[in-house]
N, C-alpha and C. Protein backbone atom coordinates (compact mmCIF):
# COMPACT_ATOMS: atom_id res chain seq x y z
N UNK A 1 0.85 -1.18 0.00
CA UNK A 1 0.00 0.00 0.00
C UNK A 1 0.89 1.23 0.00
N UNK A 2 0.44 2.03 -0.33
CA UNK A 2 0.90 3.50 -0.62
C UNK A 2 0.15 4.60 -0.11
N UNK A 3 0.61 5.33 1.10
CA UNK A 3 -0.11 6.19 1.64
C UNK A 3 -0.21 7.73 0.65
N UNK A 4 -1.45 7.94 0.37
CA UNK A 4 -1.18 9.55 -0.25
C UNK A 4 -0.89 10.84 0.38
N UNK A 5 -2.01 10.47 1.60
CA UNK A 5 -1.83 12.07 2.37
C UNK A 5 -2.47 11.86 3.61
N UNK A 6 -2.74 12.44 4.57
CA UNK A 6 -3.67 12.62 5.46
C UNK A 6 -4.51 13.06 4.63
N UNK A 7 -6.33 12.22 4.90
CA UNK A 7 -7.32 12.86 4.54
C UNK A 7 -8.32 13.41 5.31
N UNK A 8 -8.35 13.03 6.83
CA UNK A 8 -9.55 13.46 7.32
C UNK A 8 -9.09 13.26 9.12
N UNK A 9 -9.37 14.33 9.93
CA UNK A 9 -8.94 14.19 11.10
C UNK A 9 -10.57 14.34 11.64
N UNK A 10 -10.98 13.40 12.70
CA UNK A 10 -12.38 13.50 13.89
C UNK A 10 -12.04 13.31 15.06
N UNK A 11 -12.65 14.47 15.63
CA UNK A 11 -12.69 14.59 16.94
C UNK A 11 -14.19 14.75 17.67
N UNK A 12 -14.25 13.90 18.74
CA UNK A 12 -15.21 14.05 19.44
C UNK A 12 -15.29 14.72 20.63
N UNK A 13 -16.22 15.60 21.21
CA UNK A 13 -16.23 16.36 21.72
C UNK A 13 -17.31 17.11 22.42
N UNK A 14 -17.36 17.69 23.60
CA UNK A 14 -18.88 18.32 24.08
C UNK A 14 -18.73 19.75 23.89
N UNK A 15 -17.67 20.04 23.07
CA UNK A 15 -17.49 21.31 22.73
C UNK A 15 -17.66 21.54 21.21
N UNK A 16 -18.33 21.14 20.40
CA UNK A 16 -18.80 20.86 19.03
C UNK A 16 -18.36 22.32 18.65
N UNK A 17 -19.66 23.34 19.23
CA UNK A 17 -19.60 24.60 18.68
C UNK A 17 -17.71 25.35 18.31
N UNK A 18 -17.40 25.08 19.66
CA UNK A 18 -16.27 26.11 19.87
C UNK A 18 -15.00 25.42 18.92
N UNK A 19 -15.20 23.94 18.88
CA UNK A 19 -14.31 23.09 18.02
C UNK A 19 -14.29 23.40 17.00
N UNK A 20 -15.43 23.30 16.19
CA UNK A 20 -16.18 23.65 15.09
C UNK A 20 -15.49 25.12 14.22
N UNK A 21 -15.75 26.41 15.60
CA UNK A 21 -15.19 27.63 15.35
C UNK A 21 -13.67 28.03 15.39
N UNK A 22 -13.12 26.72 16.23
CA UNK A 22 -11.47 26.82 15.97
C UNK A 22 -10.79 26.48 14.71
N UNK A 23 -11.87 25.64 13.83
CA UNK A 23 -11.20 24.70 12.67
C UNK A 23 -11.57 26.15 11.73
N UNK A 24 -12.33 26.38 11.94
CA UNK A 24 -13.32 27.41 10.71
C UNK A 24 -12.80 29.16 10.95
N UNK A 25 -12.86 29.61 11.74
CA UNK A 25 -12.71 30.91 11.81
C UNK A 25 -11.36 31.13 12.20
N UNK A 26 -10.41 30.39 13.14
CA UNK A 26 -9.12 30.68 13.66
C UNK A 26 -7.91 29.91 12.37
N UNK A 27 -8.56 28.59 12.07
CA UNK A 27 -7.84 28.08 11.43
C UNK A 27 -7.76 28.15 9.76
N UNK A 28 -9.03 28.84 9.96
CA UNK A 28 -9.29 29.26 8.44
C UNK A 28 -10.02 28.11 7.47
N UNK A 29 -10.36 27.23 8.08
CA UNK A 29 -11.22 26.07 7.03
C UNK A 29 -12.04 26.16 6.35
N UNK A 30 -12.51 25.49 5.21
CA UNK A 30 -13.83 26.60 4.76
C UNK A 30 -14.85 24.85 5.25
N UNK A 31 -16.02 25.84 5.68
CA UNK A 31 -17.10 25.12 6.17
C UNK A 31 -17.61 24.36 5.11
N UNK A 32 -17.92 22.85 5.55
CA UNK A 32 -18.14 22.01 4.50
C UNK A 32 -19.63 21.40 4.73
N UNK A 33 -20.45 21.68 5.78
CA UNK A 33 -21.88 21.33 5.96
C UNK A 33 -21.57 20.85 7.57
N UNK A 34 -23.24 20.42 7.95
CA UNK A 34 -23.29 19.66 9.50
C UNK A 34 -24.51 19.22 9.39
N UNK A 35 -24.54 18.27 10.29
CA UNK A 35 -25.61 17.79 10.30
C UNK A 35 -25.95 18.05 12.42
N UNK A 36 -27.09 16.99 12.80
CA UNK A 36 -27.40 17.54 14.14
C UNK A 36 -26.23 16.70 15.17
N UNK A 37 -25.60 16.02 14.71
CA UNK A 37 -24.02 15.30 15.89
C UNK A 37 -22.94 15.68 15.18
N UNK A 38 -22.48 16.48 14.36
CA UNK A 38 -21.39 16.11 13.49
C UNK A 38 -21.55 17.90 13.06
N UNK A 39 -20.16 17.97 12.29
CA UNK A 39 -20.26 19.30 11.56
C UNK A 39 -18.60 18.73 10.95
N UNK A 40 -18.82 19.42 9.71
CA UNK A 40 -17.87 19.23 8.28
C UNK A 40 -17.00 20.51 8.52
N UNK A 41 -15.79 21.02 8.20
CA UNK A 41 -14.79 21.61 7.57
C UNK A 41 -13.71 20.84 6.61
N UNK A 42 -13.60 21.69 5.20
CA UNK A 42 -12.88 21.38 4.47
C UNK A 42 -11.40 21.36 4.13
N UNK A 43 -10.32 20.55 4.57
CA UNK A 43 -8.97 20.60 4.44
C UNK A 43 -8.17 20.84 3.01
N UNK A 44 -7.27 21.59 2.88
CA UNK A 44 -6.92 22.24 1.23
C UNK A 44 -6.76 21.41 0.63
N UNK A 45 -6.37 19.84 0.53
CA UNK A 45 -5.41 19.40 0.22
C UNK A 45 -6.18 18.36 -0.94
N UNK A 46 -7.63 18.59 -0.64
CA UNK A 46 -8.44 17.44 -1.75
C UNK A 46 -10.69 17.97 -1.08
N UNK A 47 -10.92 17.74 -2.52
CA UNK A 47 -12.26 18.28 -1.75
C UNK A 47 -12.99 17.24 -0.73
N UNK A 48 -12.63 16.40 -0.52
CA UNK A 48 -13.18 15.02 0.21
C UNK A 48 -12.36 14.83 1.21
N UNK A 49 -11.37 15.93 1.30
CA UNK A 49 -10.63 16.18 3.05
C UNK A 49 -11.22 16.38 3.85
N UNK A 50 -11.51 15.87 5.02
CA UNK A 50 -12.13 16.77 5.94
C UNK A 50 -11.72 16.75 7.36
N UNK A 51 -12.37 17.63 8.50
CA UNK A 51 -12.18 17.54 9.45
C UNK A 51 -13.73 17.92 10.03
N UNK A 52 -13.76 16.89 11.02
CA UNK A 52 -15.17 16.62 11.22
C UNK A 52 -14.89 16.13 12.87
N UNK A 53 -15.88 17.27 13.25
CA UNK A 53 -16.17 17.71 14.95
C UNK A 53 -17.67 16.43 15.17
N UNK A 54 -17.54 15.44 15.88
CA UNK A 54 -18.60 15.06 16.55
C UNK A 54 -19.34 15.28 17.94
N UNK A 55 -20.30 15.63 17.92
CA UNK A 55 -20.69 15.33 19.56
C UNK A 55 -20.70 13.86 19.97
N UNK A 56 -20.66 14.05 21.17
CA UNK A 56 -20.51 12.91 22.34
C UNK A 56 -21.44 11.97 22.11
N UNK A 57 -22.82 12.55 21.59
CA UNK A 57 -23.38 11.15 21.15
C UNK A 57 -23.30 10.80 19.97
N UNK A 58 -23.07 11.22 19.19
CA UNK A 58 -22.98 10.87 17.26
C UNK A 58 -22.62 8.86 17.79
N UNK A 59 -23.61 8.60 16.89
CA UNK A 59 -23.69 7.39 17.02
C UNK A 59 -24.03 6.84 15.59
N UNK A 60 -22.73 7.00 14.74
CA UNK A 60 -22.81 6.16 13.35
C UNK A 60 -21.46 5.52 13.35
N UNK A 61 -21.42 4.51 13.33
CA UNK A 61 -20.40 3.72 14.01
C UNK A 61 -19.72 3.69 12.43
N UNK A 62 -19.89 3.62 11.25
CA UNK A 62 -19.46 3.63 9.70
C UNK A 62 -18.18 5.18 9.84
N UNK A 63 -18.91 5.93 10.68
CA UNK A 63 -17.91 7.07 10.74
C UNK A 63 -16.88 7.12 11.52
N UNK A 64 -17.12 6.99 12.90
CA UNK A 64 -16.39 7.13 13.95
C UNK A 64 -17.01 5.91 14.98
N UNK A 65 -16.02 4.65 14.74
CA UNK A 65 -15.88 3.89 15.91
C UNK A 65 -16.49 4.22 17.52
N UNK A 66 -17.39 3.64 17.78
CA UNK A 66 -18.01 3.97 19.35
C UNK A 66 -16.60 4.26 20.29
N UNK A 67 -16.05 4.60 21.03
CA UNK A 67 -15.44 4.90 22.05
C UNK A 67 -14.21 5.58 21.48
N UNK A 68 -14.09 6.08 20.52
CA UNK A 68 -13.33 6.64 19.79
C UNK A 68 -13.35 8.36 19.76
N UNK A 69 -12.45 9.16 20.23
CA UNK A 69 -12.90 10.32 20.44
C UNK A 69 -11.72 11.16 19.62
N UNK A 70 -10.71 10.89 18.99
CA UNK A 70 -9.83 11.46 18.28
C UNK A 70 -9.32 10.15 17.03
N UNK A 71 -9.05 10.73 15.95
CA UNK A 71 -8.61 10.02 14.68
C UNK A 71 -8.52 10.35 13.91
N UNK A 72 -7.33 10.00 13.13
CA UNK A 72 -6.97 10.58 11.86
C UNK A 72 -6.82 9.23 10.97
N UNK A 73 -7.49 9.79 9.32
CA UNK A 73 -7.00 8.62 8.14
C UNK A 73 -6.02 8.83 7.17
N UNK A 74 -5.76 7.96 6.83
CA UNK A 74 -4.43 7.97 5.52
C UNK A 74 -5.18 7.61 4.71
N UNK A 75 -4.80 7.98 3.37
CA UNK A 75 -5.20 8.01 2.25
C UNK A 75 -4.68 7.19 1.53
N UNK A 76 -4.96 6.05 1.14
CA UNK A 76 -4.57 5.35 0.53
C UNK A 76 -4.27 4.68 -1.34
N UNK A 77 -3.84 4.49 -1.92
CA UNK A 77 -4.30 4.29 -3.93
C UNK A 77 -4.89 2.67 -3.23
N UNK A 78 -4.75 2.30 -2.40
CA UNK A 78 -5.69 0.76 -2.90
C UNK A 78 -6.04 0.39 -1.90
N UNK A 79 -7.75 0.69 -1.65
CA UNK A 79 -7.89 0.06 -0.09
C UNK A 79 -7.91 -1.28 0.27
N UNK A 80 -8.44 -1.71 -0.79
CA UNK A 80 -8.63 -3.52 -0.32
C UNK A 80 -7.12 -4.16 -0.35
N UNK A 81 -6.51 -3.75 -1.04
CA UNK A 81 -4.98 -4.01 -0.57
C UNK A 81 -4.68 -3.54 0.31
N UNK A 82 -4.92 -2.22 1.26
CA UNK A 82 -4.65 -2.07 2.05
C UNK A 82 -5.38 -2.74 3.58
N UNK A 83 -6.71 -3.43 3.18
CA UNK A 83 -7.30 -3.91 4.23
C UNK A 83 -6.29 -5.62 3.73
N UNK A 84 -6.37 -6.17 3.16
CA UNK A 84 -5.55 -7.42 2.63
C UNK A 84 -4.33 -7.10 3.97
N UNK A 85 -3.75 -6.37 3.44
CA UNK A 85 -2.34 -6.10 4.65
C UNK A 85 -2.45 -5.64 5.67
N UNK A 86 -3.37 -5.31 6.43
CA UNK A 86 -3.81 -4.91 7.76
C UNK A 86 -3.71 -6.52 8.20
N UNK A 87 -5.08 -6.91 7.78
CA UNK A 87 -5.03 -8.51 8.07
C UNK A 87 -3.49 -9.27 8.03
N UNK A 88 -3.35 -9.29 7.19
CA UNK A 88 -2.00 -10.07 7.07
C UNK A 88 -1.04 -9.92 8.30
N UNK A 89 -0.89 -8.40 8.65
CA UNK A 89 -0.33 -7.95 9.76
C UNK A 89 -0.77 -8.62 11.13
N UNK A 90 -1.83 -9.18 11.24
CA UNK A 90 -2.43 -9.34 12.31
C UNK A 90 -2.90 -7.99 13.08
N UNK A 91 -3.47 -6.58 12.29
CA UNK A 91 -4.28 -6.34 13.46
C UNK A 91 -5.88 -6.04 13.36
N UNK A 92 -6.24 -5.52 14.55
CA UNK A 92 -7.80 -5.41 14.59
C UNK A 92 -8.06 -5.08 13.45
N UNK A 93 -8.76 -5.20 12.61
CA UNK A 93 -9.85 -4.39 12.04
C UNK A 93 -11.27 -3.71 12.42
N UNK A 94 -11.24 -2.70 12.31
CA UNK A 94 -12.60 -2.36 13.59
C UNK A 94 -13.86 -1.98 12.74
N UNK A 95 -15.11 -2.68 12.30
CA UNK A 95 -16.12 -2.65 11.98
C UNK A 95 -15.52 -3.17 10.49
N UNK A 96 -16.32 -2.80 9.85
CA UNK A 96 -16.19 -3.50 8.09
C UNK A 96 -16.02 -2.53 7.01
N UNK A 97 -15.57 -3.14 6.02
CA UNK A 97 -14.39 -1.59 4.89
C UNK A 97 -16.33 -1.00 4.49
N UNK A 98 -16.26 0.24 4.13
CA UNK A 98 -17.00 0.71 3.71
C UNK A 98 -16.92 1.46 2.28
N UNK A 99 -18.10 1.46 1.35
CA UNK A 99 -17.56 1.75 0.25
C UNK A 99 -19.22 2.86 -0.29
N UNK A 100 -18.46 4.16 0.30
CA UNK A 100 -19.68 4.96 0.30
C UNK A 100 -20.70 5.31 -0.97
N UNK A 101 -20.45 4.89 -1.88
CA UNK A 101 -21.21 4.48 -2.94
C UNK A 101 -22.35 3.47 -2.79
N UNK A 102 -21.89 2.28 -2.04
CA UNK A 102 -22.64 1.49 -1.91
C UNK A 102 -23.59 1.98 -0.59
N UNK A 103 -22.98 2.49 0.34
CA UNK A 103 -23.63 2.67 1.74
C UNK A 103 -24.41 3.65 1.34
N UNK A 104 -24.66 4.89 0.92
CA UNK A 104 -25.43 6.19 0.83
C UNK A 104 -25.99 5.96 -0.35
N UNK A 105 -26.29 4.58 -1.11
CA UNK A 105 -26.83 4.72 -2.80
C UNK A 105 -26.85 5.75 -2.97
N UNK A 106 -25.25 6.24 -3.64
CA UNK A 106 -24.93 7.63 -4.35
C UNK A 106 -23.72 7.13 -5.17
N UNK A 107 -23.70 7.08 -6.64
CA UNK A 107 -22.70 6.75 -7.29
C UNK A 107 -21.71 7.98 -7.41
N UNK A 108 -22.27 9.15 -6.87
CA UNK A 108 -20.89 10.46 -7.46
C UNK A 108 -19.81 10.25 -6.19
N UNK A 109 -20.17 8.74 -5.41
CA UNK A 109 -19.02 8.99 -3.84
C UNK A 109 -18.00 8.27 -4.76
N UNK A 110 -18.24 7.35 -5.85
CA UNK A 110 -16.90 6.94 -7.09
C UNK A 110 -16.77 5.92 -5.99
N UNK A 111 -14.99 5.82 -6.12
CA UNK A 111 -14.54 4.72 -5.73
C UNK A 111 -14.15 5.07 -4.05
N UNK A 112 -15.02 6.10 -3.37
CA UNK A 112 -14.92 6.45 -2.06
C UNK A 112 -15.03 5.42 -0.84
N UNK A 113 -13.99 5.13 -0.28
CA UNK A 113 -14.26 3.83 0.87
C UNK A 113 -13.41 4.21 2.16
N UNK A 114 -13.76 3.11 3.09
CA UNK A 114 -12.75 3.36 4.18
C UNK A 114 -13.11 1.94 5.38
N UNK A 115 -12.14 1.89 6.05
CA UNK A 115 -11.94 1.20 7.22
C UNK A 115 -10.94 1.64 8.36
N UNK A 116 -11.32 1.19 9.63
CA UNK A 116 -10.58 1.62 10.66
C UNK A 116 -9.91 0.55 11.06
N UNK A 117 -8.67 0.70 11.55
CA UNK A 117 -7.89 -0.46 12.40
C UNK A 117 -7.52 -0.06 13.83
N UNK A 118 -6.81 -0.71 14.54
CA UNK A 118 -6.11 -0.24 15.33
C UNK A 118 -5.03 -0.90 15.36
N UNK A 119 -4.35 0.04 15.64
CA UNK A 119 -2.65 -0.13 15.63
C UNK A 119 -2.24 -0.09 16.67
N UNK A 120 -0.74 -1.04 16.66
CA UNK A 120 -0.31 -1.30 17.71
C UNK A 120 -0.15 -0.89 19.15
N UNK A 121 -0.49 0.65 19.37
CA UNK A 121 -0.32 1.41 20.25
C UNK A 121 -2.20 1.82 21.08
N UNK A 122 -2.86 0.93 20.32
CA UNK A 122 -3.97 0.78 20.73
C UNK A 122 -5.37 1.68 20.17
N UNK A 123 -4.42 3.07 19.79
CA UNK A 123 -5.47 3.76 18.43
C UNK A 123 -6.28 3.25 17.40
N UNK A 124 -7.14 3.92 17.42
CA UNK A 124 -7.47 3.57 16.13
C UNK A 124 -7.44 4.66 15.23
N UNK A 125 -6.96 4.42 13.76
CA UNK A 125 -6.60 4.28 12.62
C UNK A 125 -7.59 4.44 11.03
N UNK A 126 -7.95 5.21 10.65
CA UNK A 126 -8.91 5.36 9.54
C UNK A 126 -7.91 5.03 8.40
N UNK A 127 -8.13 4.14 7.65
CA UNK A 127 -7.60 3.83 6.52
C UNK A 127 -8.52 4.19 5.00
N UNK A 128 -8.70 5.10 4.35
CA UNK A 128 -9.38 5.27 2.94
C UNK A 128 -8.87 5.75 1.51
N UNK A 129 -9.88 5.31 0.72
CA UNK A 129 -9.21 5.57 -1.02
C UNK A 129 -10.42 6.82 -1.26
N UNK A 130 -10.03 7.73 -2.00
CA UNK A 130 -10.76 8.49 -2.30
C UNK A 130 -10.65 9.01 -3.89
N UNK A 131 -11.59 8.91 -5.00
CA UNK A 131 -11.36 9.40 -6.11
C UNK A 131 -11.69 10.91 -6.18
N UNK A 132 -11.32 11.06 -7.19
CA UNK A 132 -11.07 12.53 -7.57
C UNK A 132 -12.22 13.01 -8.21
């Protein structure tokens, strides 16, 4: 596997708002939508970057792993090779690869997917491919 970039950092939090306003107004992000547990800012580096503030209850486990309150993903050119070698490695895999095309019946998510692991140090780990 071949990492491309950091694509997406989540944090959970009971400070949504003020989180929210550190990524966006201090840090300069441009606001990318929210919904009622969650809120979007956009990272420069690809339009499907993001950084995404959860509240304490956001409970979509496809996004952010239950007990999971900070995480970042790598970007990967081949996820199922990259889930292939997670396994191989022997570690967790945490919930099942997702392939947001299929999950949101929306074909413009392309070849958009992802899975979480955790790594050796007990984190967990967002692993995804993202097309252009």
């Amino acid at each position: 596997m071949k990492v491309l970039r950091i694509g997406y950092l989540g944090v959970r939090t009971p400070e949504v708002e003020r989180t929210t306003a550190f990524f966006r107004d201090v840090l300069g992000l441009e606001p990318a939508g929210e919904r009622e547990t969650v809120t979007f800012t956009r990272l420069p580096t690809h339009r499907r970057d993001l950084v995404e503030v959860f509240a304490p209850d956001h409970d979509d486990r496809r996004m952010i792993p239950d007990g999971v309150d900070f995480m970042i993903a790598f970007v990967v050119d081949d996820l199922e090779q990259a889930h292939t070698e997670m396994k191989a490695a022997g570690l967790e895999l945490v919930g099942d690869l997702v392939w947001a095309a299929q999950e949101y019946d929306n074909p413009d998510y392309g070849e958009f997917g992802w899975f979480f692991v955790r790594g050796p140090d007990g984190h967990v780990y967002a692993i995804e491919q993202v097309s252009d």
